[in-house]
N, C-alpha and C. Protein backbone atom coordinates (compact mmCIF):
# COMPACT_ATOMS: atom_id res chain seq x y z
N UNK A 1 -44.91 36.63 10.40
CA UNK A 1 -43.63 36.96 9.82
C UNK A 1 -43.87 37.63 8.49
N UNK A 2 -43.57 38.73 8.68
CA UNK A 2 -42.99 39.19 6.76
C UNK A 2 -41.71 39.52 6.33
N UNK A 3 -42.29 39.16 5.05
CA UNK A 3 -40.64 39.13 3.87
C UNK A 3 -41.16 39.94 3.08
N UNK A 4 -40.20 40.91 3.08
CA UNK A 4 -40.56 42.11 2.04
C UNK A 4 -39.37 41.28 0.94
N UNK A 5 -39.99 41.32 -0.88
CA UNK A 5 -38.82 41.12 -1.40
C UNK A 5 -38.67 42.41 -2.32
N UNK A 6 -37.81 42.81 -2.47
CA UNK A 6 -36.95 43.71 -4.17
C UNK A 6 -36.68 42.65 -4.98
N UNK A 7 -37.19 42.65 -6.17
CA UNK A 7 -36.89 41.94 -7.21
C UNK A 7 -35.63 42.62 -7.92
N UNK A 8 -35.13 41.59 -8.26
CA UNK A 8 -34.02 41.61 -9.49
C UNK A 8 -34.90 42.44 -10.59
N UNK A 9 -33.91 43.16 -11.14
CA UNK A 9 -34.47 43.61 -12.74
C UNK A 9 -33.80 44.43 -13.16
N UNK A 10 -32.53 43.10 -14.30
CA UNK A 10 -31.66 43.45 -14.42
C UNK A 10 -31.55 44.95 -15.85
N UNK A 11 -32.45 45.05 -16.43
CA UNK A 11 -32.53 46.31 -17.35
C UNK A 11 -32.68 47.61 -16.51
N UNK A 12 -33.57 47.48 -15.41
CA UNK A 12 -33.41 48.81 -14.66
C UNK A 12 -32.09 49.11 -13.31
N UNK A 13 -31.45 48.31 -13.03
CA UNK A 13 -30.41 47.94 -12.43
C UNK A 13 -31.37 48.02 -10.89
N UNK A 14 -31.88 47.12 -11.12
CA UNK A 14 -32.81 47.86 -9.25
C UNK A 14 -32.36 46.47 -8.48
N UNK A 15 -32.44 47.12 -7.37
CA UNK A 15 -31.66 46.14 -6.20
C UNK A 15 -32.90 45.21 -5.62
N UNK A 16 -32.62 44.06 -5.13
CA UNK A 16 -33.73 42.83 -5.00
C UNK A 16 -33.09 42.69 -3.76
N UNK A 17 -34.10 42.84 -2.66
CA UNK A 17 -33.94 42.72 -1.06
C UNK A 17 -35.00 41.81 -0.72
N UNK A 18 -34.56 40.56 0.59
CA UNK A 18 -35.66 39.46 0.77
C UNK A 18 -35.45 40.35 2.25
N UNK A 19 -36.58 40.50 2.78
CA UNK A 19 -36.76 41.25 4.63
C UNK A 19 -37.52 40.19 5.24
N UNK A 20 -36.98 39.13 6.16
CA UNK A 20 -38.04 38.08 6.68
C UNK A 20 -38.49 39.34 8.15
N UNK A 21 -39.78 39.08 8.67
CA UNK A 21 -39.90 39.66 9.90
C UNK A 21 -40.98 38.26 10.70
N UNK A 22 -40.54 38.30 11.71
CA UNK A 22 -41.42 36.99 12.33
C UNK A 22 -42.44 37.21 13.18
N UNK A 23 -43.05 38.21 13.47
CA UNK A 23 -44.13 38.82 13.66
C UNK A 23 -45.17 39.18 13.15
N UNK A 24 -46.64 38.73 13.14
CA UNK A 24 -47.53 38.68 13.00
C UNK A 24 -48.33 40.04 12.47
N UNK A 25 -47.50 40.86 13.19
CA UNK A 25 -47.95 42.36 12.61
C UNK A 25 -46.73 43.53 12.73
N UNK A 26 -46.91 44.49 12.02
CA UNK A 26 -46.01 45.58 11.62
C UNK A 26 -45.06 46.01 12.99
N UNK A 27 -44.27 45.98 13.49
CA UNK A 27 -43.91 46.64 14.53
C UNK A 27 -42.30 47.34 13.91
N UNK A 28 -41.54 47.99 14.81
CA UNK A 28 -40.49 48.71 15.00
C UNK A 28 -39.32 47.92 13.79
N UNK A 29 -39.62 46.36 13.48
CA UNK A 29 -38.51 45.73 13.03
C UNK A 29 -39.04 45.90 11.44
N UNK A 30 -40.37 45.66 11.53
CA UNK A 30 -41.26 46.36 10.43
C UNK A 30 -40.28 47.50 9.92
N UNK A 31 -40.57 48.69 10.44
CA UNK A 31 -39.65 50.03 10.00
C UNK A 31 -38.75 49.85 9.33
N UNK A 32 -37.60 49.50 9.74
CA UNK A 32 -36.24 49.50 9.89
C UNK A 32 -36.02 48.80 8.65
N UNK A 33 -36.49 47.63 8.27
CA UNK A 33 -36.52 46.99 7.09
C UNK A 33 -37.14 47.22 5.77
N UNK A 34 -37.73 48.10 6.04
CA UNK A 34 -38.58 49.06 4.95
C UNK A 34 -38.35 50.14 4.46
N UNK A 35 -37.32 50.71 4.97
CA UNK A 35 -36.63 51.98 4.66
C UNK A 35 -35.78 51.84 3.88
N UNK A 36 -35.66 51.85 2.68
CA UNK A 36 -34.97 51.97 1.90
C UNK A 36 -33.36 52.50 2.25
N UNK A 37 -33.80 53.96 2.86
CA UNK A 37 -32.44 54.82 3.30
C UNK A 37 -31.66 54.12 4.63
N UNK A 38 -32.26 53.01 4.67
CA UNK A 38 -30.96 52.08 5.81
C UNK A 38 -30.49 51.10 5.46
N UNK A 39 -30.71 50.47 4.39
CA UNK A 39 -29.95 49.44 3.68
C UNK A 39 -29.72 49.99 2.31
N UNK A 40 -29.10 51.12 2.03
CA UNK A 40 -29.22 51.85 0.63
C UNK A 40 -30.09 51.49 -0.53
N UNK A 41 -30.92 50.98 -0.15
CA UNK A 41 -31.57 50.85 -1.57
C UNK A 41 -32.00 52.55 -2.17
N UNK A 42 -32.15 52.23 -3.84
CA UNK A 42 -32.24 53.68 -4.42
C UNK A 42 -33.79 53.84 -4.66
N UNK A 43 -33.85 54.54 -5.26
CA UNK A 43 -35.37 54.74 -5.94
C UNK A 43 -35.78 54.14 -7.12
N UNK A 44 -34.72 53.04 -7.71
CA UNK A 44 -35.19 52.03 -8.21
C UNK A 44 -35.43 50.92 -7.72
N UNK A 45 -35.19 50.99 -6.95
CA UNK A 45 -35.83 49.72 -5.79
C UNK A 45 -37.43 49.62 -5.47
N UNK A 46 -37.41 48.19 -5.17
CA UNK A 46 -39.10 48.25 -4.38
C UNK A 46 -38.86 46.88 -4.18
N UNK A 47 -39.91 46.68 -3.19
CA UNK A 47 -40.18 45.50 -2.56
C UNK A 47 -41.59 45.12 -2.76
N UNK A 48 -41.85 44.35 -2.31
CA UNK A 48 -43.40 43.37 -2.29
C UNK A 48 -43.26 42.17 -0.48
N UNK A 49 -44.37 42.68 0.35
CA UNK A 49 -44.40 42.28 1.26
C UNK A 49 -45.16 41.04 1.42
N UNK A 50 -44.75 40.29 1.99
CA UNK A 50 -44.80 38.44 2.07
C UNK A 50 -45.22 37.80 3.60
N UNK A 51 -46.47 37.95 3.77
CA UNK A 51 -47.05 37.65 5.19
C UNK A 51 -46.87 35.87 5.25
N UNK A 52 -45.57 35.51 6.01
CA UNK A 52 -45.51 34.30 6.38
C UNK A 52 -46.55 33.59 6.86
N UNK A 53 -47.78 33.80 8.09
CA UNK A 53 -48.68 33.72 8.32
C UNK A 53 -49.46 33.57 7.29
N UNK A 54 -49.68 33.82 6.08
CA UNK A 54 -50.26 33.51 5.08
C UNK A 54 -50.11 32.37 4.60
N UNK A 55 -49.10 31.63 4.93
CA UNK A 55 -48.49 29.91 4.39
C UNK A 55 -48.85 28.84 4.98
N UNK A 56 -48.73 27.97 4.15
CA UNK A 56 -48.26 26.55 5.15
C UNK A 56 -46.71 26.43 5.52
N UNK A 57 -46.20 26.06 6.54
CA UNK A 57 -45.24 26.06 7.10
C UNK A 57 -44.72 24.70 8.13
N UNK A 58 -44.51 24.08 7.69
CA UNK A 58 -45.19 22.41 9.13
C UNK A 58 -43.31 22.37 9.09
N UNK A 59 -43.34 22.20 10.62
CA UNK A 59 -42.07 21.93 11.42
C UNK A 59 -41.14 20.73 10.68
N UNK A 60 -39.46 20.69 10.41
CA UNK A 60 -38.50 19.78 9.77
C UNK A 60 -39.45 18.58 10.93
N UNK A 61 -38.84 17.56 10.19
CA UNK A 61 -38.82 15.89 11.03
C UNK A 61 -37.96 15.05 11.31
N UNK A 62 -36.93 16.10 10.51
CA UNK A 62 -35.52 15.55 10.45
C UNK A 62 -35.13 14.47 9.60
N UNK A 63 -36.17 14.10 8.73
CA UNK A 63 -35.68 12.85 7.49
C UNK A 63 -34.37 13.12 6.61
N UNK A 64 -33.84 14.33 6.66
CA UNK A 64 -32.70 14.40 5.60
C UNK A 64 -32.94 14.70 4.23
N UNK A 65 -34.13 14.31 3.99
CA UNK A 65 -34.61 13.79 2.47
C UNK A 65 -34.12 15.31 1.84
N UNK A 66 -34.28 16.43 2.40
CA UNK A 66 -33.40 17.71 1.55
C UNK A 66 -31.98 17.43 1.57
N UNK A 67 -31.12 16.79 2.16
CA UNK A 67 -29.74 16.64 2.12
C UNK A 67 -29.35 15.49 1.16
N UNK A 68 -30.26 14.45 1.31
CA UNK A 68 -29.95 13.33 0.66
C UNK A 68 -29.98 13.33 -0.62
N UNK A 69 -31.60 13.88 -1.28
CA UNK A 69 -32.24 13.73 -2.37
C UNK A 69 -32.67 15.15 -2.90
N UNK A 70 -32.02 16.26 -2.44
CA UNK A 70 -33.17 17.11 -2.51
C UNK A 70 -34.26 17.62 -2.92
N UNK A 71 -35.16 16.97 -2.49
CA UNK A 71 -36.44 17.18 -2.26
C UNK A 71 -36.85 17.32 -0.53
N UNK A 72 -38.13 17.59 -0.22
CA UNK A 72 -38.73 17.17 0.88
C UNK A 72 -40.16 16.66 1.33
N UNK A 73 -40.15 15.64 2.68
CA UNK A 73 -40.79 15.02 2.51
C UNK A 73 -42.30 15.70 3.24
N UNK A 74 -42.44 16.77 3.30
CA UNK A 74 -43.51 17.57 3.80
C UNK A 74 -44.30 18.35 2.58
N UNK A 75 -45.31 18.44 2.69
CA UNK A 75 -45.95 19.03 1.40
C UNK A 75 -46.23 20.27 1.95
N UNK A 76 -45.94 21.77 1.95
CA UNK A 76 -46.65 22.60 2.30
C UNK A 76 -45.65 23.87 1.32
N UNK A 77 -45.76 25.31 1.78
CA UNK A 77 -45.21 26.23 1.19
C UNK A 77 -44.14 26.48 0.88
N UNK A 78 -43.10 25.88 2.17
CA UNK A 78 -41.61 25.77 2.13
C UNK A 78 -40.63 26.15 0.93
N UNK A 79 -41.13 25.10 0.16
CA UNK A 79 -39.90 24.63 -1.04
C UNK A 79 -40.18 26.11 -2.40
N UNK A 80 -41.45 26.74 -2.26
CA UNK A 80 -41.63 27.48 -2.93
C UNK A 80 -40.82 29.22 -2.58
N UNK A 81 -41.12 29.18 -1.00
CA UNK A 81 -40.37 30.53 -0.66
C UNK A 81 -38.79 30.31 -0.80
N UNK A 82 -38.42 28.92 -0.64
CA UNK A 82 -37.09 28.95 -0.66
C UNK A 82 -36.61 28.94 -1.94
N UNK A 83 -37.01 28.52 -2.93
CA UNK A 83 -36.78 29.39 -4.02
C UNK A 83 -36.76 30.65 -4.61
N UNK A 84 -37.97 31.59 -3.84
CA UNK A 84 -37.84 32.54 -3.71
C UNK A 84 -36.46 33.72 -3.92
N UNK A 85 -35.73 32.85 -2.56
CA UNK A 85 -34.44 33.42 -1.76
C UNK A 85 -33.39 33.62 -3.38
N UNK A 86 -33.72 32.57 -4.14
CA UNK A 86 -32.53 32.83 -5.19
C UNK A 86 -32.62 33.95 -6.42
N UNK A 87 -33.69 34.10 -6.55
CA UNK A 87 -33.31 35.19 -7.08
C UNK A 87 -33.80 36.69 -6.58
N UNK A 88 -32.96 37.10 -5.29
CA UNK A 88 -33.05 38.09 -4.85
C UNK A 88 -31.38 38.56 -4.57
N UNK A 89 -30.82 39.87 -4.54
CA UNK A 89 -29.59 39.92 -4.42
C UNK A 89 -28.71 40.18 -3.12
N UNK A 90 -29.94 40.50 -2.37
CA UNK A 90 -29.58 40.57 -0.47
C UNK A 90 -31.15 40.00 0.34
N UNK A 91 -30.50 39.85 1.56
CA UNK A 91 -31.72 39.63 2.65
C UNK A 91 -31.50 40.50 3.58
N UNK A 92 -32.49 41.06 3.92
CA UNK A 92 -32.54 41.75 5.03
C UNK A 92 -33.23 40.73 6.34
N UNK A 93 -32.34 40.26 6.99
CA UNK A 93 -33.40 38.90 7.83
C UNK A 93 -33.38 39.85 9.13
N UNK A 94 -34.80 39.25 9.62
CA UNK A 94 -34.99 40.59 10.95
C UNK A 94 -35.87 39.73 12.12
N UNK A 95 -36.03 39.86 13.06
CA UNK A 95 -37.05 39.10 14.27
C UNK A 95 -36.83 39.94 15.45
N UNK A 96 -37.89 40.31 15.66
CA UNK A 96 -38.17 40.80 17.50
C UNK A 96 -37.50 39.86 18.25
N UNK A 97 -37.25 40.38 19.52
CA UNK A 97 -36.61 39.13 20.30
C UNK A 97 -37.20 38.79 20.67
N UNK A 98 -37.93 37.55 20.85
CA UNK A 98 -38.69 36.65 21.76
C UNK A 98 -37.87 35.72 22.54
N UNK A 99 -38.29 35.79 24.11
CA UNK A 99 -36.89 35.36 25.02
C UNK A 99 -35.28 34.91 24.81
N UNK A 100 -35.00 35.93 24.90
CA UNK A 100 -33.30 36.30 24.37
C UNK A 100 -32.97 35.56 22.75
N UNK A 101 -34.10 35.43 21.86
CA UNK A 101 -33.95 34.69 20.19
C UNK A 101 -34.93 35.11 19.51
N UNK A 102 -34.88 34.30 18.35
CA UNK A 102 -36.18 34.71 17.20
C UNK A 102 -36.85 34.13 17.57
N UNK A 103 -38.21 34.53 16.64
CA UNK A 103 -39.87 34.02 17.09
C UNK A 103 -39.76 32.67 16.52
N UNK A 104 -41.06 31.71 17.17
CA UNK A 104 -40.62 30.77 16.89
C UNK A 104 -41.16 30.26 15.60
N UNK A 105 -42.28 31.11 14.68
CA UNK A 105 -42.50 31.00 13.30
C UNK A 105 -40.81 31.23 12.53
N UNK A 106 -40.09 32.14 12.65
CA UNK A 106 -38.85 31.97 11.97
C UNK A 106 -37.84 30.99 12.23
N UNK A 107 -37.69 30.77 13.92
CA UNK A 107 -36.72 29.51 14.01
C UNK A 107 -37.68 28.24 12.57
N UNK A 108 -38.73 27.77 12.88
CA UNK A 108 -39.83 26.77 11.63
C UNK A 108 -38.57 26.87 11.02
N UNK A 109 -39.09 28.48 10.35
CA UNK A 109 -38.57 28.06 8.86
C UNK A 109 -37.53 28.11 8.33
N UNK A 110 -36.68 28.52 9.61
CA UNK A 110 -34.76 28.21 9.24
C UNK A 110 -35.03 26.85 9.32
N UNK A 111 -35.17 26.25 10.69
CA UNK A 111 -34.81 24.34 10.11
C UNK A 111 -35.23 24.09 9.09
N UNK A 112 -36.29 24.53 8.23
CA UNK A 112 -36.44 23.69 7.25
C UNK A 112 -35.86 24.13 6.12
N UNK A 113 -34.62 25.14 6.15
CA UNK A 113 -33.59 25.50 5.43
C UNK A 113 -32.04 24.21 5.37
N UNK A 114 -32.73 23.44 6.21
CA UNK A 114 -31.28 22.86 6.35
C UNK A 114 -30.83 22.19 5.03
N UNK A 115 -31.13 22.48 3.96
CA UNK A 115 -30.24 21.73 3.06
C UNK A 115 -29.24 23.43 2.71
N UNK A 116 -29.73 23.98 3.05
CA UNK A 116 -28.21 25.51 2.90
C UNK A 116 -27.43 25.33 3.80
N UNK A 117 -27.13 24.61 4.75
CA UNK A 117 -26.67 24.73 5.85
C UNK A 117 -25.28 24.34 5.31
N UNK A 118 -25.83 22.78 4.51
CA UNK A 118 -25.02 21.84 4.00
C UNK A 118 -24.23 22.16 2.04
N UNK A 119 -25.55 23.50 1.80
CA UNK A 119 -25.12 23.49 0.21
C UNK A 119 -25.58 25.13 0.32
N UNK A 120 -24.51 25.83 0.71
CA UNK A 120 -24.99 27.35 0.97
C UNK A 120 -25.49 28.34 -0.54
N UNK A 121 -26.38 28.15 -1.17
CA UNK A 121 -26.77 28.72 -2.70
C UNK A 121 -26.83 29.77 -2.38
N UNK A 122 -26.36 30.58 -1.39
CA UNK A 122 -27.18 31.78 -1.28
C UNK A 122 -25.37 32.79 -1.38
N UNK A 123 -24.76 31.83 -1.65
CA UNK A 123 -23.32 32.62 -1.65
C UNK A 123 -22.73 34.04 -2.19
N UNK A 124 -22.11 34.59 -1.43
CA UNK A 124 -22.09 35.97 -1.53
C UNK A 124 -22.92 37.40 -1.86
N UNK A 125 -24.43 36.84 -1.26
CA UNK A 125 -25.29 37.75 -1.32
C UNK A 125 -25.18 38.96 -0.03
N UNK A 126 -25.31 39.97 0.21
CA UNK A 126 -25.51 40.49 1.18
C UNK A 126 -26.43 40.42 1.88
N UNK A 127 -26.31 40.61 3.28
CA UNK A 127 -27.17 40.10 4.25
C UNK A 127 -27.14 41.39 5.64
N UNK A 128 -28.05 41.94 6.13
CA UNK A 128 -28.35 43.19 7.06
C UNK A 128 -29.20 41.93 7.92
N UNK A 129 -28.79 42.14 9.63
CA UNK A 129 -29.75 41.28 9.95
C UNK A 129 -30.37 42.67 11.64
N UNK A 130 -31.68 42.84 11.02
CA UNK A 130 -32.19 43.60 12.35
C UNK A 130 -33.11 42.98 13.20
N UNK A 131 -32.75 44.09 14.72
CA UNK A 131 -33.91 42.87 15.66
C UNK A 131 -34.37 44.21 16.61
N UNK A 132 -35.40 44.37 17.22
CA UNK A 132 -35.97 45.05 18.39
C UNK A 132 -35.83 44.37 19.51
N UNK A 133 -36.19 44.74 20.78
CA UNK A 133 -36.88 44.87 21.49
C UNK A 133 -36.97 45.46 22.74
N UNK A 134 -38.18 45.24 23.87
CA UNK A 134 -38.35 45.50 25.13
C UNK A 134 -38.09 45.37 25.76
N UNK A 135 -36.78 44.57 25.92
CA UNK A 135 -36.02 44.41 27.05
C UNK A 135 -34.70 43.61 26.71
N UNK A 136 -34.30 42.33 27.07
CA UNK A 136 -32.80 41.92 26.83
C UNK A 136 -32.83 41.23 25.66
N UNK A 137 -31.70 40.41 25.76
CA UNK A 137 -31.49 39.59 24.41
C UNK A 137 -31.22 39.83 23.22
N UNK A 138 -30.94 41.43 22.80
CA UNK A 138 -30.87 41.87 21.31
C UNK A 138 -29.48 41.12 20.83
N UNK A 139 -28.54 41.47 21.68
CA UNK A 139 -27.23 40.82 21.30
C UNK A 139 -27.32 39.46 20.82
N UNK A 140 -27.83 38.50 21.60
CA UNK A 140 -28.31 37.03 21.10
C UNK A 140 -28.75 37.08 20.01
N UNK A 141 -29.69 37.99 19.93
CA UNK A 141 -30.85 37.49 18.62
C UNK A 141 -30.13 38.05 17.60
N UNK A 142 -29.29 38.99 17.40
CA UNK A 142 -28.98 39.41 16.62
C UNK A 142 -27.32 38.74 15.54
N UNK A 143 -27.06 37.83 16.63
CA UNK A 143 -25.71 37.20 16.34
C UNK A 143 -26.80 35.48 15.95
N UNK A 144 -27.57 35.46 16.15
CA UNK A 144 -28.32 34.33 15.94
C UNK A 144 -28.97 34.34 14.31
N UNK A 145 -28.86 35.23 14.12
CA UNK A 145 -29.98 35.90 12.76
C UNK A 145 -28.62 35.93 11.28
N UNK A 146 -27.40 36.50 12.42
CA UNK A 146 -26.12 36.64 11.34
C UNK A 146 -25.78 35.34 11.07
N UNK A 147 -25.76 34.81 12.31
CA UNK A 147 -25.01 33.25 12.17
C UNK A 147 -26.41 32.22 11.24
N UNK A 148 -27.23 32.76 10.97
CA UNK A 148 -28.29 32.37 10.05
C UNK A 148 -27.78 32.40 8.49
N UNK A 149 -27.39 33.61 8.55
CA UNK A 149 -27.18 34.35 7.12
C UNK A 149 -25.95 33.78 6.62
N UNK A 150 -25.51 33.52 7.27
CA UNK A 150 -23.49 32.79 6.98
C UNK A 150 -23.76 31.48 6.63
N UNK A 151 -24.30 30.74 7.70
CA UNK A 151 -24.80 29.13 7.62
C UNK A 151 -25.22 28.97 5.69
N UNK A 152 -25.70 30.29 5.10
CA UNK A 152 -26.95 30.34 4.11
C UNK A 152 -25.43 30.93 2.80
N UNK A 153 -24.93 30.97 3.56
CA UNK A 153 -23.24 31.57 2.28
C UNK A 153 -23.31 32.88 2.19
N UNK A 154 -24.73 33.97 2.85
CA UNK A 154 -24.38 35.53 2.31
C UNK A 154 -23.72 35.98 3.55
N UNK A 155 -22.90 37.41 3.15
CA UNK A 155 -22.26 37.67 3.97
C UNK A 155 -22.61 39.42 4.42
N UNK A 156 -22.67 39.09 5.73
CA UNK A 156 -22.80 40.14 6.65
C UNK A 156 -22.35 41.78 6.38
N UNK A 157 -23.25 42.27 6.14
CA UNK A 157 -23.13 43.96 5.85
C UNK A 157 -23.57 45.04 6.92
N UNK A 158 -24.34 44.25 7.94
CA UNK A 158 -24.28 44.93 9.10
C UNK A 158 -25.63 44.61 10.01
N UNK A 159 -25.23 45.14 11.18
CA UNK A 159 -26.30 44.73 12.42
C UNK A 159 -26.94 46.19 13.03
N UNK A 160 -28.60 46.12 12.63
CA UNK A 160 -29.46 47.28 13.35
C UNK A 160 -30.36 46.35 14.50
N UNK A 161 -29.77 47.25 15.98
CA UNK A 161 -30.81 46.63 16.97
C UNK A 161 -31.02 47.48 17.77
N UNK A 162 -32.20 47.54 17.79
CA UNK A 162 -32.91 48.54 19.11
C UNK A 162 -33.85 48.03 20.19
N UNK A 163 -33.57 48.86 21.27
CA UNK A 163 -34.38 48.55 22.79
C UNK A 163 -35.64 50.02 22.52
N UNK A 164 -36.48 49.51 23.72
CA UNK A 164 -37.17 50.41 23.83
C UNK A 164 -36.40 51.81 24.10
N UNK A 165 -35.66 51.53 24.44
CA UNK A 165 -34.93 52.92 24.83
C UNK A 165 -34.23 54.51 23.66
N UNK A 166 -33.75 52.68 22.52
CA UNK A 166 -33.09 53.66 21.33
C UNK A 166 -33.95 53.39 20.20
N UNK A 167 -35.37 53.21 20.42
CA UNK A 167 -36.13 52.48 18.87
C UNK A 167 -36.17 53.53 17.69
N UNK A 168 -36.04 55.18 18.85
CA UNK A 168 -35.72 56.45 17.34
C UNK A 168 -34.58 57.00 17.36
N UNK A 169 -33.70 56.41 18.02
CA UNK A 169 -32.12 56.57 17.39
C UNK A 169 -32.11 56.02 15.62
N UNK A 170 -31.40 57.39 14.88
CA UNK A 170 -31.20 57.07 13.63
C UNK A 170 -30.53 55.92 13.48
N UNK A 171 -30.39 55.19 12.29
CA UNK A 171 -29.42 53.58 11.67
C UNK A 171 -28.43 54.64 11.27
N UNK A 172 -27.15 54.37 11.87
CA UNK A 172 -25.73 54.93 11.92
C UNK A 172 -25.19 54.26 10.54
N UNK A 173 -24.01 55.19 9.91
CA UNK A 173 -23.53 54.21 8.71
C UNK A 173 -22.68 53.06 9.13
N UNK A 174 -22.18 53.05 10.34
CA UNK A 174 -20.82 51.84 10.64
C UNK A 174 -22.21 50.52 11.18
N UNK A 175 -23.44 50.82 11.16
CA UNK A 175 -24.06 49.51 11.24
C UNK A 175 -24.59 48.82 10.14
N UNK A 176 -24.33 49.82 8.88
CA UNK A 176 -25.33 49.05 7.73
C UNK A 176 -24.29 49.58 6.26
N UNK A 177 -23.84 49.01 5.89
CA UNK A 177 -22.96 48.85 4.54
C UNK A 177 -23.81 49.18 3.53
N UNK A 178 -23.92 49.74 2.63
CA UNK A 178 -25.46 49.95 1.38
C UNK A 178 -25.08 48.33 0.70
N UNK A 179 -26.27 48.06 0.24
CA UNK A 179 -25.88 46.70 -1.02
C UNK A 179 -25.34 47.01 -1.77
């Protein structure tokens, strides 16, 4: 999975984009999230790319202990990327479809989002959610990825999904709102 982020920086007015991708290596969803000219970012923008695969990541257990206390009771990378998320001013959240949904490194690390579920910090950020692939399921994955982003309080600016068929069809403006 990578997360491309844009940092905040508020003297140069540059736009801060989080891009999760749940794939192991660069592909088509790669693109799409990197282009600046499909989620308007300007030329004060930039990102910094974030190989999930690079982390520790260990599956929720369901203790609550983020709802209850927040904290959690797993020691690994988690609590650090999810801080991350706050100071950025959109997400671009993205996943190939892997059988009609996301991969299952990104489902990980939404459950272990569940204290947003319950305390959405991420409120009124913008959110682009793209998905590929080779055959069915884009519709799923792609209403799966939004209904991610809502659960999380940002709100939906638009949906890029492609099949093998349309992967170099241009990103149309009625699918992607600029930040």
């Amino acid at each position: 999975m990578y997360i491309d982020i844009i940092p905040n920086n508020t003297a140069d007015h540059t736009t801060m984009v989080f891009t999760k991708y749940c794939n192991w290596k660069r592909n088509n969803v790669y693109r799409y999230g990197t282009d600046k000219t499909v989620w308007g970012g300007g030329n004060d923008s930039f990102y910094d790319i974030i190989n999930l695969y690079d982390y520790t990541i260990k599956p929720c257990v369901g203790c609550e202990l983020c709802i209850l206390k927040g904290t959690c009771s797993l020691q690994d990378d988690v609590p650090a990327l999810m801080n991350k998320f706050l100071e950025y001013d959109g997400i671009i959240l993205s996943s190939p479809v892997y059988l009609r949904s996301v991969s299952g490194m990104l489902k990980t690390f939404v459950d272990r989002t569940c204290s947003w579920y319950h305390r959405p910090v991420l409120a009124g950020k913008p959110l682009l959610v793209v998905s590929t692939t080779k055959g069915s399921g884009l519709g799923y994955t792609l209403e799966y990825l939004e209904d991610v982003g809502i659960q999380w309080g940002l709100m939906p600016t638009g949906r890029i999904g492609r099949s093998i068929r349309s992967i170099g069809n241009p990103v149309l403006k009625k699918e992607c709102k600029p930040f």
